[in-house]
C-alpha atoms as a PDB file:
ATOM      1  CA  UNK A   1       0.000   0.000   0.000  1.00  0.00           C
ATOM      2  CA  UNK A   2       2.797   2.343   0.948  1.00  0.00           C
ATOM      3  CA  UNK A   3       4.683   1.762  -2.399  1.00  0.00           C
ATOM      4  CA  UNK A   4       1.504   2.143  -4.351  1.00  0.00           C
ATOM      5  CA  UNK A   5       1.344   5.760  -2.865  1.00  0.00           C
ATOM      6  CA  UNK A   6       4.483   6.367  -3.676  1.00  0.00           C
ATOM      7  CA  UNK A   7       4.095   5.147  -7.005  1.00  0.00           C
ATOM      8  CA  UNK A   8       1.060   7.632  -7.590  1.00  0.00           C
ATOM      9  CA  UNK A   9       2.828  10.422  -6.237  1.00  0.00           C
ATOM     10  CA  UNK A  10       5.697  10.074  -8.477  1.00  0.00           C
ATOM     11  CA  UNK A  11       3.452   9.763 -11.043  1.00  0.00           C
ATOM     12  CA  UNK A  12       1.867  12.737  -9.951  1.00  0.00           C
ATOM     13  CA  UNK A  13       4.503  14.603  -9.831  1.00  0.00           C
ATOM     14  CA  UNK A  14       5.674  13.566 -13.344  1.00  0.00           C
ATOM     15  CA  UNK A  15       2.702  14.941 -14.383  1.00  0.00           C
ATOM     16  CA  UNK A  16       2.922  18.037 -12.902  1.00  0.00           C
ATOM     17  CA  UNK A  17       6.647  18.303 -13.830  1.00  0.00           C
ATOM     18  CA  UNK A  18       5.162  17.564 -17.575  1.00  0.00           C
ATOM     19  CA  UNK A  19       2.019  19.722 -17.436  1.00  0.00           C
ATOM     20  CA  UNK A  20       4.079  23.046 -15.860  1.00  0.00           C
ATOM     21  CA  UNK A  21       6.230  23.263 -18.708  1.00  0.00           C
ATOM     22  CA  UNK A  22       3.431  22.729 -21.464  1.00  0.00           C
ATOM     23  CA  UNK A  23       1.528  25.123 -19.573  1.00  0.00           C
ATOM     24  CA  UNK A  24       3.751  27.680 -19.530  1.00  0.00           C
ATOM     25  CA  UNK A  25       4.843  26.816 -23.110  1.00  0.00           C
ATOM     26  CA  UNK A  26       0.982  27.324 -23.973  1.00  0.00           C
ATOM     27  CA  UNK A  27       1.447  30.599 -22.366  1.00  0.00           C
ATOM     28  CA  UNK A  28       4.492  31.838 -23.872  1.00  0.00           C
ATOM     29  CA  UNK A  29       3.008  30.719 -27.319  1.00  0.00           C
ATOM     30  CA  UNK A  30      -0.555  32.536 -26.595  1.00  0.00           C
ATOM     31  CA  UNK A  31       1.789  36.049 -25.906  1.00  0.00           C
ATOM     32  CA  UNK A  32       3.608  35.273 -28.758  1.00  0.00           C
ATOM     33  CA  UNK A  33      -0.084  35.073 -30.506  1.00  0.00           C
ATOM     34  CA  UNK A  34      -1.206  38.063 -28.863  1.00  0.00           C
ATOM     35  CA  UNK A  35       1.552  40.035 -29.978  1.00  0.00           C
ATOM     36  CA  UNK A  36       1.636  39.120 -33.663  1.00  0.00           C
ATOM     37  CA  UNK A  37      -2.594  40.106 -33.277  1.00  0.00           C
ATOM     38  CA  UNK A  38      -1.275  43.629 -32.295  1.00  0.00           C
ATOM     39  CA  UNK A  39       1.397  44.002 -34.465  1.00  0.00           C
ATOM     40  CA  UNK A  40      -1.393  43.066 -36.980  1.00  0.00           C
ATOM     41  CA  UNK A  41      -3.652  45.713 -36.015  1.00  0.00           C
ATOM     42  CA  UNK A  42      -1.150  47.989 -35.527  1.00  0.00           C
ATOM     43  CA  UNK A  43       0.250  47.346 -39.234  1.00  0.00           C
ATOM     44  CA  UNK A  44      -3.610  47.022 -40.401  1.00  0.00           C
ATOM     45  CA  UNK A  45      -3.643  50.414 -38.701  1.00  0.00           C
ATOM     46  CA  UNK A  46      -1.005  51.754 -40.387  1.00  0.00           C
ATOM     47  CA  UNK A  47      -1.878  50.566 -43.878  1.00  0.00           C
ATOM     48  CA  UNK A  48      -5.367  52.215 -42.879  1.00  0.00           C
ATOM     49  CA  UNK A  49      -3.965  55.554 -42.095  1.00  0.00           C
ATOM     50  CA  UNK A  50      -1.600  55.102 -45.208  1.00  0.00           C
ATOM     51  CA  UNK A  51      -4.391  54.106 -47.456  1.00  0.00           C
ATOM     52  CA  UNK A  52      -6.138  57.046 -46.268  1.00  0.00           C
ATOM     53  CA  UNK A  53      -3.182  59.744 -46.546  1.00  0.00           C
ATOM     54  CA  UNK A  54      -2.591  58.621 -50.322  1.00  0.00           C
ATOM     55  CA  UNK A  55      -6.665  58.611 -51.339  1.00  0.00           C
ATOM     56  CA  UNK A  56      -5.919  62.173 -49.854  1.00  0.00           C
ATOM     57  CA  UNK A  57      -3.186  62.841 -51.303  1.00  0.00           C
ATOM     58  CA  UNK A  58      -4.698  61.967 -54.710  1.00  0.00           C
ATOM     59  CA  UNK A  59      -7.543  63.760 -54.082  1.00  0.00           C
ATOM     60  CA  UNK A  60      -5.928  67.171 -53.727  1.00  0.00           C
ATOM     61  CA  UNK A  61      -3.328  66.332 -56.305  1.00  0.00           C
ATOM     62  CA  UNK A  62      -6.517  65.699 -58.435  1.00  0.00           C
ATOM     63  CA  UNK A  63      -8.465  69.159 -57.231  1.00  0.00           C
ATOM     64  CA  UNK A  64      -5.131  71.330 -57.840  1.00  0.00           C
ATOM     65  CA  UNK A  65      -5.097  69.304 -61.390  1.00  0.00           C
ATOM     66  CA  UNK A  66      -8.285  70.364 -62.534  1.00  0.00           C
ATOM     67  CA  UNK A  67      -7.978  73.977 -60.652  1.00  0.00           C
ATOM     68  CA  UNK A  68      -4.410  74.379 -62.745  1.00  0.00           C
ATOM     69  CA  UNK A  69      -6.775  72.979 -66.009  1.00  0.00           C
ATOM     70  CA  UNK A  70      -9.519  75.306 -65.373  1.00  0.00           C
ATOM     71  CA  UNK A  71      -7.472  78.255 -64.991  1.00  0.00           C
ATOM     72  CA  UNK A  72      -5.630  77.867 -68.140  1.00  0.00           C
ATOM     73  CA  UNK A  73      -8.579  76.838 -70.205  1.00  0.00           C
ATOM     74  CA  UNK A  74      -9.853  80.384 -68.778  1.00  0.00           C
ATOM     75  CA  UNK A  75      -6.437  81.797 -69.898  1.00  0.00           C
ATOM     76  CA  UNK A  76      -6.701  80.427 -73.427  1.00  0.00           C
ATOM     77  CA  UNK A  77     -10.447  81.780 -73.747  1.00  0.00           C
ATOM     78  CA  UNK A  78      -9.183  85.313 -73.130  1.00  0.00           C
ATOM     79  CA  UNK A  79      -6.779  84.991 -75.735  1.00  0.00           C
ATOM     80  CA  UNK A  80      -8.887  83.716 -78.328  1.00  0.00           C
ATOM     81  CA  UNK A  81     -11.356  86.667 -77.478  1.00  0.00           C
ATOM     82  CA  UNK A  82      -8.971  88.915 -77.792  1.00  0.00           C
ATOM     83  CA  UNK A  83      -7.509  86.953 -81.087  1.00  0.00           C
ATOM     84  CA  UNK A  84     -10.676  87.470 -82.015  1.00  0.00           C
ATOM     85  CA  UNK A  85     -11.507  91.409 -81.422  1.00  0.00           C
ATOM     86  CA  UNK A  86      -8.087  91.829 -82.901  1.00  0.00           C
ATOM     87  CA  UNK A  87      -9.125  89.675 -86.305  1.00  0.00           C
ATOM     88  CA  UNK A  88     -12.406  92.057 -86.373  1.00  0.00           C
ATOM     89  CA  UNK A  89     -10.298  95.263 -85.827  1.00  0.00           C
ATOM     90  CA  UNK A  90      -8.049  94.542 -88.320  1.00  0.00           C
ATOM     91  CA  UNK A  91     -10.606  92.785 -90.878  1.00  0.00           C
ATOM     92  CA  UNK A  92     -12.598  96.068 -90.334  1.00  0.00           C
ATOM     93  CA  UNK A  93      -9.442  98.470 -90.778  1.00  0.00           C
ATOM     94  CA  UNK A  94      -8.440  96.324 -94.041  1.00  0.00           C
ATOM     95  CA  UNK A  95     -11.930  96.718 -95.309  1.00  0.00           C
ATOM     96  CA  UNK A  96     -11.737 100.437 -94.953  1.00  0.00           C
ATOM     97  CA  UNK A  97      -8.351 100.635 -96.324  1.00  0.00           C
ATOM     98  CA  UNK A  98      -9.729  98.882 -99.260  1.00  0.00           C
ATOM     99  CA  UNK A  99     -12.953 101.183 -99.508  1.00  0.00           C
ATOM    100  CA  UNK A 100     -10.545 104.881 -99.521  1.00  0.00           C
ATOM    101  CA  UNK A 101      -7.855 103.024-101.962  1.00  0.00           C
ATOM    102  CA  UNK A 102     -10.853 101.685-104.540  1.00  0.00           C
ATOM    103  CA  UNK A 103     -12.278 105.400-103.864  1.00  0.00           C
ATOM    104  CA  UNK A 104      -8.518 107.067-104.513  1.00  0.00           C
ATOM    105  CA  UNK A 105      -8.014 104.886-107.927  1.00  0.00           C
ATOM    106  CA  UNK A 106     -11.428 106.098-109.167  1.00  0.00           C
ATOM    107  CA  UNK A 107     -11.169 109.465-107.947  1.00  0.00           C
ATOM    108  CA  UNK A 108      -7.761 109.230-110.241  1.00  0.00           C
ATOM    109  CA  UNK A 109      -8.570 107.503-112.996  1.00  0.00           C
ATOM    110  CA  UNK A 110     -11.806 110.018-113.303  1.00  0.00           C
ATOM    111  CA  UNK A 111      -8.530 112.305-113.764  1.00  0.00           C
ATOM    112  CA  UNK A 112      -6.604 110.710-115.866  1.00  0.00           C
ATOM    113  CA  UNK A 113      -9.229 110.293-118.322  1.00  0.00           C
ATOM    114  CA  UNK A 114     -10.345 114.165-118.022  1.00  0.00           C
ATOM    115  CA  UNK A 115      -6.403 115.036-118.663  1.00  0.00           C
ATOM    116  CA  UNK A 116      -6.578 112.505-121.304  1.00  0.00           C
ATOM    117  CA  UNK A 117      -9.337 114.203-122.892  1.00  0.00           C
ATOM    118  CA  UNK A 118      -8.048 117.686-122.267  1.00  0.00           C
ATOM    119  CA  UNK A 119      -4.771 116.282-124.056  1.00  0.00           C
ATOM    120  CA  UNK A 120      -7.105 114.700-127.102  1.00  0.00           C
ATOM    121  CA  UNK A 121      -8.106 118.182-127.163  1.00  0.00           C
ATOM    122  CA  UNK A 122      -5.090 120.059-127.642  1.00  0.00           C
ATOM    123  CA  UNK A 123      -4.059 117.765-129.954  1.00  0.00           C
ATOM    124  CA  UNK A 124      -6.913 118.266-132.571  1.00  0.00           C
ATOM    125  CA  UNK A 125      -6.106 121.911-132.130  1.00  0.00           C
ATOM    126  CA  UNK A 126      -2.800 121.876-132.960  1.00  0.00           C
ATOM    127  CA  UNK A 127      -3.783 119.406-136.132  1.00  0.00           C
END
């Protein structure tokens, strides 16, 4: 009876001496697991706050973009209004030029042809 005692207490104290060290390997390896869950949330964190910087990032890159577009499509319609008032002004000028010059060339050819006359004239006289 006394040996069987022994024998169970041996055995229970194998088992202990067994079961510590699993335990407290089941505990080291449940930090370790805890740990690489916050390091993942952490780095899911991270990415988050990354993700969320760049959509940011785009998004004002993309507002300046179309601010930068805007003003120089505002730029370019200026200049082709005032290409354009120009292209009147000097369609209108050329026009006018063209008016006094056709007016000029009758106004001289109306003389040419009187001194052309006068000259028939003086010719039959002196014949």
């Amino acid at each position: 009876h006394n040996s069987l005692t022994r024998s169970k207490c041996r055995e229970k104290t194998t088992s202990d001496q067994v079961r510590s060290p699993l335990e407290m390997l089941c505990q080291t390896l449940s930090l370790r697991i805890t740990g690489v869950h916050e390091a993942l949330n952490i780095s899911s964190e991270n990415l988050s706050d990354r993700i969320t910087d760049v959509q940011e990032t785009l998004s004002l890159a993309s507002e300046n973009s179309t601010t930068n577009l805007r003003e120089r499509l505002e730029e370019l319609e200026t200049n082709v209004a005032k290409l354009n008032a120009t292209t009147r002004e000097t369609v209108e000028e050329l026009s006018d030029r063209q008016q006094r010059t056709q007016h000029e060339l009758q106004n001289t050819t109306t003389e040419l042809s009187e001194q052309l006359g006068q000259l028939d004239s003086n010719v039959r006289e002196l014949n």
